[in-house]
PDB file of N, CA and C in Angstrom:
ATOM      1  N   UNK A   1       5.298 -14.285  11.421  1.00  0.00           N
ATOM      2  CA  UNK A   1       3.907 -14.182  10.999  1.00  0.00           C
ATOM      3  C   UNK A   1       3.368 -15.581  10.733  1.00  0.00           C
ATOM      4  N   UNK A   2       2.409 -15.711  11.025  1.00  0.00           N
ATOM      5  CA  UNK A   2       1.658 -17.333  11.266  1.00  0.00           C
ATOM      6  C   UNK A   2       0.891 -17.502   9.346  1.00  0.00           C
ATOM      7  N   UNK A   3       1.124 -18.061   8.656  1.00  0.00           N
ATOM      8  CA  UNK A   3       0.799 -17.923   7.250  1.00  0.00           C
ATOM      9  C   UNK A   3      -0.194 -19.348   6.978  1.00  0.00           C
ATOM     10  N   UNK A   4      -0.547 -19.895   8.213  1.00  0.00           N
ATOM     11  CA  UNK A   4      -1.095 -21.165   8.265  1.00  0.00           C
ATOM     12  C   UNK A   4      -2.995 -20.361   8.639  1.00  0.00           C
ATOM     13  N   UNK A   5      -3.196 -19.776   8.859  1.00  0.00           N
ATOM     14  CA  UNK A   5      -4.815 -19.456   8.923  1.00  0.00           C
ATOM     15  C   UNK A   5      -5.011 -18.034   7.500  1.00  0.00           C
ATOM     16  N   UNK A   6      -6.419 -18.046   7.030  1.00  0.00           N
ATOM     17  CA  UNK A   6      -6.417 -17.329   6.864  1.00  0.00           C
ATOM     18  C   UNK A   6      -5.935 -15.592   6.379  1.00  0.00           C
ATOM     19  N   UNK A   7      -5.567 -15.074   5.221  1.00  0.00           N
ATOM     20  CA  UNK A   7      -5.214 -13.637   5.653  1.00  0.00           C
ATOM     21  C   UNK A   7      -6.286 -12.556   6.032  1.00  0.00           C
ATOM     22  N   UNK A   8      -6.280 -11.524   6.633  1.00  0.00           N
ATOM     23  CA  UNK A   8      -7.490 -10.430   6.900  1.00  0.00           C
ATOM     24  C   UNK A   8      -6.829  -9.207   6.600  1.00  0.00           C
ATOM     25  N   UNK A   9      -7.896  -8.288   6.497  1.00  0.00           N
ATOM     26  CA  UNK A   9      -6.751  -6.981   6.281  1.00  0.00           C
ATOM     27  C   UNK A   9      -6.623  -6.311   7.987  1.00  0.00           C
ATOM     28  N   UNK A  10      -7.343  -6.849   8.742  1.00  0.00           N
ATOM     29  CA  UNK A  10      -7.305  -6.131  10.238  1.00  0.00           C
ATOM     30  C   UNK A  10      -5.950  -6.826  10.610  1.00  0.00           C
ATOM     31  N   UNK A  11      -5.078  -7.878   9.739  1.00  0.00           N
ATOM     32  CA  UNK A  11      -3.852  -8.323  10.190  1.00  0.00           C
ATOM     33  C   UNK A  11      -2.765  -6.947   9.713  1.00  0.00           C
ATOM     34  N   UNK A  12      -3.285  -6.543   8.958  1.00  0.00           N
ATOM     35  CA  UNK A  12      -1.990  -5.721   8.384  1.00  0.00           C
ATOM     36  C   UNK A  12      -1.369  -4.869   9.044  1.00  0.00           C
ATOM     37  N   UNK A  13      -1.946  -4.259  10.569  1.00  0.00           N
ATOM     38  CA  UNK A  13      -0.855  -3.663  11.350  1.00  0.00           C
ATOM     39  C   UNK A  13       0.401  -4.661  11.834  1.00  0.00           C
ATOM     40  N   UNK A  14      -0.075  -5.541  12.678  1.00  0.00           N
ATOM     41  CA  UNK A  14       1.156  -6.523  13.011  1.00  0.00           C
ATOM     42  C   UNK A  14       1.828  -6.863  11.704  1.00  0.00           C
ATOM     43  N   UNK A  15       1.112  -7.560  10.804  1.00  0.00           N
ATOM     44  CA  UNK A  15       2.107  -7.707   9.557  1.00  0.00           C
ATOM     45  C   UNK A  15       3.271  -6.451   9.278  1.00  0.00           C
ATOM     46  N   UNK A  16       2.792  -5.193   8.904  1.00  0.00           N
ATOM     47  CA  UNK A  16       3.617  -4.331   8.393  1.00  0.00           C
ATOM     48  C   UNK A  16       4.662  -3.938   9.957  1.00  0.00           C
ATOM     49  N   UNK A  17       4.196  -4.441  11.162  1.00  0.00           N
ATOM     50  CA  UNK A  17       5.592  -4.463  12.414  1.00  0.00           C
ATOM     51  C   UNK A  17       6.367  -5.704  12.101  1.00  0.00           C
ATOM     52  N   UNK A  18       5.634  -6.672  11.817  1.00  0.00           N
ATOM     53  CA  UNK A  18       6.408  -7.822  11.194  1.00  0.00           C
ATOM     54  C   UNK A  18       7.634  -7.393  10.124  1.00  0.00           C
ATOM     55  N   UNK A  19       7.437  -7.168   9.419  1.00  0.00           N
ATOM     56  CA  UNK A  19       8.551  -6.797   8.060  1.00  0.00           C
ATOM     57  C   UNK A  19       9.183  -5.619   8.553  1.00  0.00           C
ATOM     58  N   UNK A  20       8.524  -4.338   9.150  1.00  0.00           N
ATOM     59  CA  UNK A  20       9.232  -3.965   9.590  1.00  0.00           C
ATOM     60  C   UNK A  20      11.025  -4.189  10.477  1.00  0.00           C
ATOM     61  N   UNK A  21      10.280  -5.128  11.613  1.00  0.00           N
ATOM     62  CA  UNK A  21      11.288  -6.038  12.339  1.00  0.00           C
ATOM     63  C   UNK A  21      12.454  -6.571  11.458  1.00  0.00           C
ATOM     64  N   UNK A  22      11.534  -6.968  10.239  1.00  0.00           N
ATOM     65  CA  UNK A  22      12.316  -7.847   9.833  1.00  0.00           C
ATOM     66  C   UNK A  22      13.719  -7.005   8.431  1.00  0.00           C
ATOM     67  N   UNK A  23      13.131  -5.887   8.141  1.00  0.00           N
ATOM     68  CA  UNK A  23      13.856  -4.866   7.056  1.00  0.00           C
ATOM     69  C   UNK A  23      14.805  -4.368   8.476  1.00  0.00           C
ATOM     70  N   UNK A  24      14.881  -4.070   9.369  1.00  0.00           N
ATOM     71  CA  UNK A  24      16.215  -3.236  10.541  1.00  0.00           C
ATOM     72  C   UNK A  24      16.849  -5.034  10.612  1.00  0.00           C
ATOM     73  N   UNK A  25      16.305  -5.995  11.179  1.00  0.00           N
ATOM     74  CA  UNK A  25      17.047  -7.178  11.325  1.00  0.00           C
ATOM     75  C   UNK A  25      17.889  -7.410  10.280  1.00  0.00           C
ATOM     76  N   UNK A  26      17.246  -7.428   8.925  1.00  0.00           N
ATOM     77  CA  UNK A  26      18.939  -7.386   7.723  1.00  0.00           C
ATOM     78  C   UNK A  26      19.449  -6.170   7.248  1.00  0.00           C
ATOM     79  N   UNK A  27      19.591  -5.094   8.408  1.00  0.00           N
ATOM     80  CA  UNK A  27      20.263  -4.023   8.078  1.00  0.00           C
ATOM     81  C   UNK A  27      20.004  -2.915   8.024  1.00  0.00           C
ATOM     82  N   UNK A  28      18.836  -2.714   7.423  1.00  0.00           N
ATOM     83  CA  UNK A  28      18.498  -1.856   6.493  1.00  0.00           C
ATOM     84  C   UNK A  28      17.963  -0.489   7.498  1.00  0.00           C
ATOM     85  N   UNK A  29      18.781   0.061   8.067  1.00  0.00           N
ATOM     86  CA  UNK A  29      18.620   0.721   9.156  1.00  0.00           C
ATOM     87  C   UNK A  29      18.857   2.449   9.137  1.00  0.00           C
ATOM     88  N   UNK A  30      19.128   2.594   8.039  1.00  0.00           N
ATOM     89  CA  UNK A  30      20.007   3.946   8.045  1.00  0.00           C
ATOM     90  C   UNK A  30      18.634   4.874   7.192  1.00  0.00           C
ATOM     91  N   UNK A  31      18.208   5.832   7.666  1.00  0.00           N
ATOM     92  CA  UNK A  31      16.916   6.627   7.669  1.00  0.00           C
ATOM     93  C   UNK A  31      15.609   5.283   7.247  1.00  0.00           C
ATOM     94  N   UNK A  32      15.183   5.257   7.718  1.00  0.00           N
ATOM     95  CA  UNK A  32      14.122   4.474   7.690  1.00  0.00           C
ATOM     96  C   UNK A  32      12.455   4.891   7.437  1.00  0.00           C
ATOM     97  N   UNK A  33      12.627   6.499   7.720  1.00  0.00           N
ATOM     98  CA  UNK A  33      11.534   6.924   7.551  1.00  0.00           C
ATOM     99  C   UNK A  33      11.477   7.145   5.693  1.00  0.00           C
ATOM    100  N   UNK A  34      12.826   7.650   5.258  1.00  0.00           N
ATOM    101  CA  UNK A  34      12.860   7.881   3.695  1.00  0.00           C
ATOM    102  C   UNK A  34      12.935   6.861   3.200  1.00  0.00           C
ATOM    103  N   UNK A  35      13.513   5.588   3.467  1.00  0.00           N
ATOM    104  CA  UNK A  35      13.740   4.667   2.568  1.00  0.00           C
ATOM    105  C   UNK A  35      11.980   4.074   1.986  1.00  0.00           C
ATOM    106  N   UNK A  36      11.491   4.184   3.716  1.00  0.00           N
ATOM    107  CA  UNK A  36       9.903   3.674   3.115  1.00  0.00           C
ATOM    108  C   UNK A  36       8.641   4.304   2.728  1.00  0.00           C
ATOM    109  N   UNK A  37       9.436   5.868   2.662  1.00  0.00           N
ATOM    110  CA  UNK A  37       8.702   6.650   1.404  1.00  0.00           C
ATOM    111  C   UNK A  37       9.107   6.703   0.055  1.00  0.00           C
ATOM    112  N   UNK A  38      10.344   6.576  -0.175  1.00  0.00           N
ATOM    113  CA  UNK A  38      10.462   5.613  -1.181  1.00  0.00           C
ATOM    114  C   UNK A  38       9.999   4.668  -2.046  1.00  0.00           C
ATOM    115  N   UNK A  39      10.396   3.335  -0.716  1.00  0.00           N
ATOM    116  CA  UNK A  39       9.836   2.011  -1.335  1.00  0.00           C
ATOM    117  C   UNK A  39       8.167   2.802  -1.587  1.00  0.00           C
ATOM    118  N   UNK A  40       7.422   3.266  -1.332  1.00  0.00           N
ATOM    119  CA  UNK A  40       5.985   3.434  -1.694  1.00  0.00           C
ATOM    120  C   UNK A  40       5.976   3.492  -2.950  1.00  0.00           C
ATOM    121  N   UNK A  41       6.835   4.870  -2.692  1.00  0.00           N
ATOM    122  CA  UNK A  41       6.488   5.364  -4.330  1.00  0.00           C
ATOM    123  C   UNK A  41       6.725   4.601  -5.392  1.00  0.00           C
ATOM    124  N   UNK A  42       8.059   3.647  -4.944  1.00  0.00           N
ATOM    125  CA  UNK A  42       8.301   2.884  -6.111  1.00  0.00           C
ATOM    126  C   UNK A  42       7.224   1.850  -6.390  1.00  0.00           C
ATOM    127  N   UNK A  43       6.788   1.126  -5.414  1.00  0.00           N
ATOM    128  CA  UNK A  43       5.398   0.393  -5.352  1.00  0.00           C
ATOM    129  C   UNK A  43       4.514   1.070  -6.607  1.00  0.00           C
ATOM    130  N   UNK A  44       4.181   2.299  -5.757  1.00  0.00           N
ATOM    131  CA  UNK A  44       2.466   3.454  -6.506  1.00  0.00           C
ATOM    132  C   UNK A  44       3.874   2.772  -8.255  1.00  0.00           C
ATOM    133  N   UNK A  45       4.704   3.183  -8.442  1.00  0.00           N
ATOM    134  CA  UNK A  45       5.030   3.323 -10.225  1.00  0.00           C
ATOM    135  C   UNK A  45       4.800   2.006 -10.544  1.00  0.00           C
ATOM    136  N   UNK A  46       5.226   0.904  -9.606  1.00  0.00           N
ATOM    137  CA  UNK A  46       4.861  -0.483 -10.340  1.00  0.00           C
ATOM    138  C   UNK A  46       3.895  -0.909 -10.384  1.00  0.00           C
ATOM    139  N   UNK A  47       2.834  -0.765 -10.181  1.00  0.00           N
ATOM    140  CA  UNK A  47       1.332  -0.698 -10.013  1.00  0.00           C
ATOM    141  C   UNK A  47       1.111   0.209 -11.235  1.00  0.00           C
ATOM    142  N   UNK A  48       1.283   1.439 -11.524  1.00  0.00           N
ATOM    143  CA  UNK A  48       0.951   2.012 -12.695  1.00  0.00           C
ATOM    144  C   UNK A  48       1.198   1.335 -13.613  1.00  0.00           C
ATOM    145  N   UNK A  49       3.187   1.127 -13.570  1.00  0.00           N
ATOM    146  CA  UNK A  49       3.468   0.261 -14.812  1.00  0.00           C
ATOM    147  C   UNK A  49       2.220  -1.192 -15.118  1.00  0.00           C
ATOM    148  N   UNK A  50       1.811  -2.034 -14.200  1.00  0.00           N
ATOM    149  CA  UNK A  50       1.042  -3.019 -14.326  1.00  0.00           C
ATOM    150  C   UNK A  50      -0.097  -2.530 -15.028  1.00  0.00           C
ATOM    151  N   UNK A  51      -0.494  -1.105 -14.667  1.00  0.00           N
ATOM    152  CA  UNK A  51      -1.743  -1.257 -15.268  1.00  0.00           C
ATOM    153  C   UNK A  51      -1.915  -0.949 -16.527  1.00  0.00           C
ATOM    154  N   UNK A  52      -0.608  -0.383 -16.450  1.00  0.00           N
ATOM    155  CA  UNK A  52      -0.684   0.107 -18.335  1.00  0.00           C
ATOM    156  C   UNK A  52      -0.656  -1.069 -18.981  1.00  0.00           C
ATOM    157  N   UNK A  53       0.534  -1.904 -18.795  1.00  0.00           N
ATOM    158  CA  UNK A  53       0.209  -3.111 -19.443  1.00  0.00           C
ATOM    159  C   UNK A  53      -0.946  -3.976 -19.726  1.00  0.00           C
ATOM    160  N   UNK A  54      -1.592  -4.088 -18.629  1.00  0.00           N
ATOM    161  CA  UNK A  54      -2.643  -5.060 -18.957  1.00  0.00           C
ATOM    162  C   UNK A  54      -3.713  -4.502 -19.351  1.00  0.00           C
ATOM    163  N   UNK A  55      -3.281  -2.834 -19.934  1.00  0.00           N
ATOM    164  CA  UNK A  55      -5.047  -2.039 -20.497  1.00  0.00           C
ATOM    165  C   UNK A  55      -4.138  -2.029 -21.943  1.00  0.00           C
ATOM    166  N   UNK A  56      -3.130  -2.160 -22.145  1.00  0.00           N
ATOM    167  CA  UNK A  56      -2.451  -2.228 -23.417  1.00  0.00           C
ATOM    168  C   UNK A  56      -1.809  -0.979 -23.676  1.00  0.00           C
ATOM    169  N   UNK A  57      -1.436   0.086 -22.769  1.00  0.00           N
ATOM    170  CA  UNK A  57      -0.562   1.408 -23.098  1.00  0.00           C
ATOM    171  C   UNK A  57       0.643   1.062 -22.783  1.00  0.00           C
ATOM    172  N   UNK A  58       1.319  -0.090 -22.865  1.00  0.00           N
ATOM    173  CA  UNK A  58       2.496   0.016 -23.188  1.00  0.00           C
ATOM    174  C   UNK A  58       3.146  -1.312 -24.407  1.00  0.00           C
ATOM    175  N   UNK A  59       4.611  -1.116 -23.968  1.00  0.00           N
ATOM    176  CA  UNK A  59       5.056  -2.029 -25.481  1.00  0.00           C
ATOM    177  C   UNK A  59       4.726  -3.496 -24.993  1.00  0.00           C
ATOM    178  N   UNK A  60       4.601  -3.987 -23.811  1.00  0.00           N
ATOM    179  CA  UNK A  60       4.519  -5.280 -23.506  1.00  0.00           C
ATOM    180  C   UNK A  60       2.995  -5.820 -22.883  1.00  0.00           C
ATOM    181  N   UNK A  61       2.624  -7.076 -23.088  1.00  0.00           N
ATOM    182  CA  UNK A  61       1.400  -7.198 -22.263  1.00  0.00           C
ATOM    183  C   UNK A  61       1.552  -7.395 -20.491  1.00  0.00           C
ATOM    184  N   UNK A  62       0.394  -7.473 -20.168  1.00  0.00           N
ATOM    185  CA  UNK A  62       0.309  -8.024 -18.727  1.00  0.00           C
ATOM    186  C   UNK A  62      -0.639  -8.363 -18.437  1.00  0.00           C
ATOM    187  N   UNK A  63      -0.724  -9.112 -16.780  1.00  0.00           N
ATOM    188  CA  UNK A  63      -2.065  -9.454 -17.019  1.00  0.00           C
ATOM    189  C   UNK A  63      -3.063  -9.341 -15.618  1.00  0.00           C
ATOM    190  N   UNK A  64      -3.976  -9.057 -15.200  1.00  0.00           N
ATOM    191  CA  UNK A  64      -4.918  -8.429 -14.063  1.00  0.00           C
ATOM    192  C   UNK A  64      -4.270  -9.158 -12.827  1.00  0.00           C
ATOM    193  N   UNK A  65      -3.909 -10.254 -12.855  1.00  0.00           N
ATOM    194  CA  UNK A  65      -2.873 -10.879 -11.910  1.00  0.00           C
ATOM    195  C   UNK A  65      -2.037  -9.874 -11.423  1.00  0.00           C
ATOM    196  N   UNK A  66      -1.207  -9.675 -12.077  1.00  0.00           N
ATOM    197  CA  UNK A  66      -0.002  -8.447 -11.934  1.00  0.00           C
ATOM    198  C   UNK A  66      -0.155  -7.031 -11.376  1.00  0.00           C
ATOM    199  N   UNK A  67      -1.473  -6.356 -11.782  1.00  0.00           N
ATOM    200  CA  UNK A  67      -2.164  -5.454 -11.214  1.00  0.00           C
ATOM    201  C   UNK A  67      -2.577  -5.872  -9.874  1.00  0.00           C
ATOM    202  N   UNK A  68      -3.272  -6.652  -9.729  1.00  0.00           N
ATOM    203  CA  UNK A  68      -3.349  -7.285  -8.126  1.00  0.00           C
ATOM    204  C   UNK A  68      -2.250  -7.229  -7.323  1.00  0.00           C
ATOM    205  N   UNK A  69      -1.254  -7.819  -7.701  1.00  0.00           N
ATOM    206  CA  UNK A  69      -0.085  -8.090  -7.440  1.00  0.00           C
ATOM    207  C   UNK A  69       0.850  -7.044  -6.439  1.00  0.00           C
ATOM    208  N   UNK A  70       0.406  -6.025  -7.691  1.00  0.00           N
ATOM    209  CA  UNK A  70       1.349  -4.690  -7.618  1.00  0.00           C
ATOM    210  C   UNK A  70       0.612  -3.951  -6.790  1.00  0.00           C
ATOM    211  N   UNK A  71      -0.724  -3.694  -7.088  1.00  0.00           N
ATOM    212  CA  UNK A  71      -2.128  -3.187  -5.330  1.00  0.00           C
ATOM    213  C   UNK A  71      -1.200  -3.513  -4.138  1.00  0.00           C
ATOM    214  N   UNK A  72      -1.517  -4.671  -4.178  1.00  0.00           N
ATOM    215  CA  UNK A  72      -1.226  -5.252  -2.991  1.00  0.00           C
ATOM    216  C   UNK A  72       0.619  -5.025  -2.266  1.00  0.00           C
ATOM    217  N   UNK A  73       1.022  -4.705  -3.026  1.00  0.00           N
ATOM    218  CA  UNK A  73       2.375  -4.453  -2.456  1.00  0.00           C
ATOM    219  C   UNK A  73       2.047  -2.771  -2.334  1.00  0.00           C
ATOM    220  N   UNK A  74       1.297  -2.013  -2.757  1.00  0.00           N
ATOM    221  CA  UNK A  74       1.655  -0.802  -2.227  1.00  0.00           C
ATOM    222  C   UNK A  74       0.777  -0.870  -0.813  1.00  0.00           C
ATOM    223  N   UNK A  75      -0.268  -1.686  -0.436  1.00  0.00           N
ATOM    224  CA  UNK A  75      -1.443  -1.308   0.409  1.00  0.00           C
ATOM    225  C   UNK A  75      -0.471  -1.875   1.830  1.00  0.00           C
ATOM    226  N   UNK A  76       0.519  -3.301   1.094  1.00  0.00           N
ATOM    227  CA  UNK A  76       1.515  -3.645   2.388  1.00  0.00           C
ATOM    228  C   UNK A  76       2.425  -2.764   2.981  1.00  0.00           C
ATOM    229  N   UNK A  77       3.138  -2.071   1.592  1.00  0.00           N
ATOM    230  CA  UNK A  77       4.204  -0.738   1.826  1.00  0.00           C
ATOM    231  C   UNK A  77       2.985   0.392   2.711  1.00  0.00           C
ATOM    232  N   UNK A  78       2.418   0.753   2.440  1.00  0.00           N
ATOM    233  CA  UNK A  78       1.694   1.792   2.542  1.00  0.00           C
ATOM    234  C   UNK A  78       1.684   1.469   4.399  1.00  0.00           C
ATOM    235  N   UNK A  79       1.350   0.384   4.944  1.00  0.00           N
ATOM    236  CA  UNK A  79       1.262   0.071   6.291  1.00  0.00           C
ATOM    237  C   UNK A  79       2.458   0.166   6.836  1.00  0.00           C
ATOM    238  N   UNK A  80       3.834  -0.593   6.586  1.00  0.00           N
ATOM    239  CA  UNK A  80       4.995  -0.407   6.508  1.00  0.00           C
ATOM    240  C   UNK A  80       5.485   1.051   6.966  1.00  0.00           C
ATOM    241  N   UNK A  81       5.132   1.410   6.000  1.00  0.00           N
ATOM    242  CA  UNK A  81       5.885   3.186   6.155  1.00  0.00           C
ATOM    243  C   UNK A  81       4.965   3.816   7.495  1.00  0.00           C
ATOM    244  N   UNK A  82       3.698   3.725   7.303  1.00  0.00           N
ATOM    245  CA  UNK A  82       3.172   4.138   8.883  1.00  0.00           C
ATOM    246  C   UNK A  82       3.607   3.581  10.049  1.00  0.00           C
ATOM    247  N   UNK A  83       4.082   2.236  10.055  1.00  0.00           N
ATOM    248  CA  UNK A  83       4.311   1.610  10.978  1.00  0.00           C
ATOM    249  C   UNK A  83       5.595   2.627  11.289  1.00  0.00           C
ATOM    250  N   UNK A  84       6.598   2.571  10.750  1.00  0.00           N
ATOM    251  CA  UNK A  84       8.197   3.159  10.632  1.00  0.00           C
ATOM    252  C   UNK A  84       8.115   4.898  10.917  1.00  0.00           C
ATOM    253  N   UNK A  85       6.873   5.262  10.792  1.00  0.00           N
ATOM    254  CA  UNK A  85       7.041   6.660  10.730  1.00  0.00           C
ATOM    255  C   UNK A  85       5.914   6.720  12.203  1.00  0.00           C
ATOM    256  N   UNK A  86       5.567   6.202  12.934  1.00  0.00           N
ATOM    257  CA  UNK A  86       5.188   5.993  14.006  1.00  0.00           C
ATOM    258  C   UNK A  86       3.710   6.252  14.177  1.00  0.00           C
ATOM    259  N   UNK A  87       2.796   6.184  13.123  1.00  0.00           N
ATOM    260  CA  UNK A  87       1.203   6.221  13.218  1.00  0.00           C
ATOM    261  C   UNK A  87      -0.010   5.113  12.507  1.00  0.00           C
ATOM    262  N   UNK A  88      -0.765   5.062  13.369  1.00  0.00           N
ATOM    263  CA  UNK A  88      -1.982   4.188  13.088  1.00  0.00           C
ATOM    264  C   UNK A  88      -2.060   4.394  11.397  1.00  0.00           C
ATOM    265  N   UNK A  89      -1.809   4.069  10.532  1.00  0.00           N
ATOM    266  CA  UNK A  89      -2.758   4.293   9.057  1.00  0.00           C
ATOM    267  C   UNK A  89      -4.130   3.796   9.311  1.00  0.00           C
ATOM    268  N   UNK A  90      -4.585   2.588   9.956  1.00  0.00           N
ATOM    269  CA  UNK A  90      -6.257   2.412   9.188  1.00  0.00           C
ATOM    270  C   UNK A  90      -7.091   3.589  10.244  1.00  0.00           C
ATOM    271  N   UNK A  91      -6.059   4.213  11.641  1.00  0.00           N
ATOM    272  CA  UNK A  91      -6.781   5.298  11.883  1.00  0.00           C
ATOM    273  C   UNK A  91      -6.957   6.569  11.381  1.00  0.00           C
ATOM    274  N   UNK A  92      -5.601   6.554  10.129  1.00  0.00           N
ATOM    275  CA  UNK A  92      -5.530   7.523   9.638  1.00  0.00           C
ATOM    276  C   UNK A  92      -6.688   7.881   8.546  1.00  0.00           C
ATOM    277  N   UNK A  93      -6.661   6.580   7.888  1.00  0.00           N
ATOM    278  CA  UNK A  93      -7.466   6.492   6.652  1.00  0.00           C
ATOM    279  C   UNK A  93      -8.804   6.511   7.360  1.00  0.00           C
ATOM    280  N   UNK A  94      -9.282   5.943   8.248  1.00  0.00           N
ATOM    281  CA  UNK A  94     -10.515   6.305   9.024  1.00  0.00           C
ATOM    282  C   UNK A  94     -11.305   7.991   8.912  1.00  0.00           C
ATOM    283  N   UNK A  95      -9.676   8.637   9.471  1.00  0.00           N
ATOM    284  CA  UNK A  95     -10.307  10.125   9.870  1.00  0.00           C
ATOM    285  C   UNK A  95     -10.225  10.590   8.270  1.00  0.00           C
ATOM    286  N   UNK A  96      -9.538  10.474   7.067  1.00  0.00           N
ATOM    287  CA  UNK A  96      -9.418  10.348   6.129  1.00  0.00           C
ATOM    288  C   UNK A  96     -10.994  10.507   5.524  1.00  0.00           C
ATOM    289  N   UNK A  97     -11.210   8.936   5.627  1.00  0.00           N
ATOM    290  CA  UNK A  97     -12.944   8.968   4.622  1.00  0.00           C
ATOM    291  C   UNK A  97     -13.877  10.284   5.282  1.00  0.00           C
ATOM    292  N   UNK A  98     -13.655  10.400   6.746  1.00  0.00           N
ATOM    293  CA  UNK A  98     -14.728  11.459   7.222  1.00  0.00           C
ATOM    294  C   UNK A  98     -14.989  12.508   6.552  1.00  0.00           C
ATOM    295  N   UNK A  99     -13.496  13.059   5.604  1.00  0.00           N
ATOM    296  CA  UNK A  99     -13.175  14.407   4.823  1.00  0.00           C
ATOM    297  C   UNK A  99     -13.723  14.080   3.773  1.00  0.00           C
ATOM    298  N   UNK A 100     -13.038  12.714   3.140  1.00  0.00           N
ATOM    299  CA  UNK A 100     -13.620  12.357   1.749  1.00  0.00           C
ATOM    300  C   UNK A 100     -15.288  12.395   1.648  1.00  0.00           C
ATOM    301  N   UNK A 101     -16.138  12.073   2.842  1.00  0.00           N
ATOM    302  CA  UNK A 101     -17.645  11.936   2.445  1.00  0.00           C
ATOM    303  C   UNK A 101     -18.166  12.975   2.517  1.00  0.00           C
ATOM    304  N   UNK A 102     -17.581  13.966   3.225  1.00  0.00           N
ATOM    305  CA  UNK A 102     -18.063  15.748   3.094  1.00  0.00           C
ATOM    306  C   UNK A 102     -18.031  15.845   2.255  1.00  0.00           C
ATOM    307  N   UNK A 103     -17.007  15.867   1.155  1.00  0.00           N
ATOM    308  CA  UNK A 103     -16.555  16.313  -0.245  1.00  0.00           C
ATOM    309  C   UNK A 103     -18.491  16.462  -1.628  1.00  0.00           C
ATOM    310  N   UNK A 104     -18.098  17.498  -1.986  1.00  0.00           N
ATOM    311  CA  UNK A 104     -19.397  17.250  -3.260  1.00  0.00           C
ATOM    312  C   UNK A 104     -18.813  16.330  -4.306  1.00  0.00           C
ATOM    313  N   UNK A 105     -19.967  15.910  -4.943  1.00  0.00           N
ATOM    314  CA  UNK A 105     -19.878  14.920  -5.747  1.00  0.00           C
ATOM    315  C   UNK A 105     -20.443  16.048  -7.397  1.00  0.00           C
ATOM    316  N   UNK A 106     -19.675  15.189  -8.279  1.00  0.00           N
ATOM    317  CA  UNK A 106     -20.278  15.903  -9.209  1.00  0.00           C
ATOM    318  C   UNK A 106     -22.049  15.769  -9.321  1.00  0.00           C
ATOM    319  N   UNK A 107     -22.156  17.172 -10.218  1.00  0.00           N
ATOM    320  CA  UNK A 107     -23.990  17.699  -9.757  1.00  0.00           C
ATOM    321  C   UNK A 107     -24.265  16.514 -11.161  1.00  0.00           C
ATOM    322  N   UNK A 108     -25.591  15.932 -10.652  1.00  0.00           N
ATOM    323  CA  UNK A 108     -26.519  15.159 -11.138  1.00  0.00           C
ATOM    324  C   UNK A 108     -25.821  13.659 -10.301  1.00  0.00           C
ATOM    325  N   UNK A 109     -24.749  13.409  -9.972  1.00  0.00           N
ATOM    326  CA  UNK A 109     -24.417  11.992  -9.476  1.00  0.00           C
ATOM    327  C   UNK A 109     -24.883  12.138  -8.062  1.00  0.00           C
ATOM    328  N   UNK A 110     -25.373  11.024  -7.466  1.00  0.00           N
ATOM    329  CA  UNK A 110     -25.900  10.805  -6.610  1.00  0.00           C
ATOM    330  C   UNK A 110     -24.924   9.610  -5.753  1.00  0.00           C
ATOM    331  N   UNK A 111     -25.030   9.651  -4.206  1.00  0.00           N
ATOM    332  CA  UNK A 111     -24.218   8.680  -3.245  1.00  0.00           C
ATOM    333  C   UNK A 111     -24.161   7.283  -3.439  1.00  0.00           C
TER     334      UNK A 111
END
């Protein structure tokens, strides 16, 4: 991956074939579709854990850095695991919003 321009998020398919490549190259080969439903989930909890911290529901602080931090590793995982499980995600999430904007909104809120 070229880390000398710019990042975009329209990079994140090749990126998440990138790491992909690169998680079977040291091994890590044996079900691949579970391991990176997994790694998600564990992502989605460390991201929670971050946020509790830095809103103050837990015993330690943290700080909006860390929440970023932790986003961003699930939105990479999140590509990852589509990549490994053999489908487009931003086409997924595409056909995705189409459902989400049908959806009602609560009455008196407006678009």
């Amino acid at each position: 991956m070229d880390n000398s321009r710019p990042f975009t998020l329209a990079a994140l398919p090749d990126v998440a074939a990138d790491i992909a490549d690169k998680l079977t190259a040291a091994g890590f080969t044996e079900a691949p579709h579970l391991r990176q439903a997994l790694a998600l989930a564990e992502e989605a909890g460390e991201f929670v854990g971050a946020v509790r911290r830095h809103y103050g529901l837990a015993r330690r602080t943290g700080s909006m850095q860390d929440v970023e931090a932790e986003l961003a590793d699930v939105v990479i995982t999140a590509f990852v695991t589509a990549h490994t499980m053999g489908f487009d995600l931003e086409r997924a999430v595409g056909e995705k919003l189409g459902v989400v904007y049908t959806r009602g909104w609560r009455e008196g809120e407006r678009a």
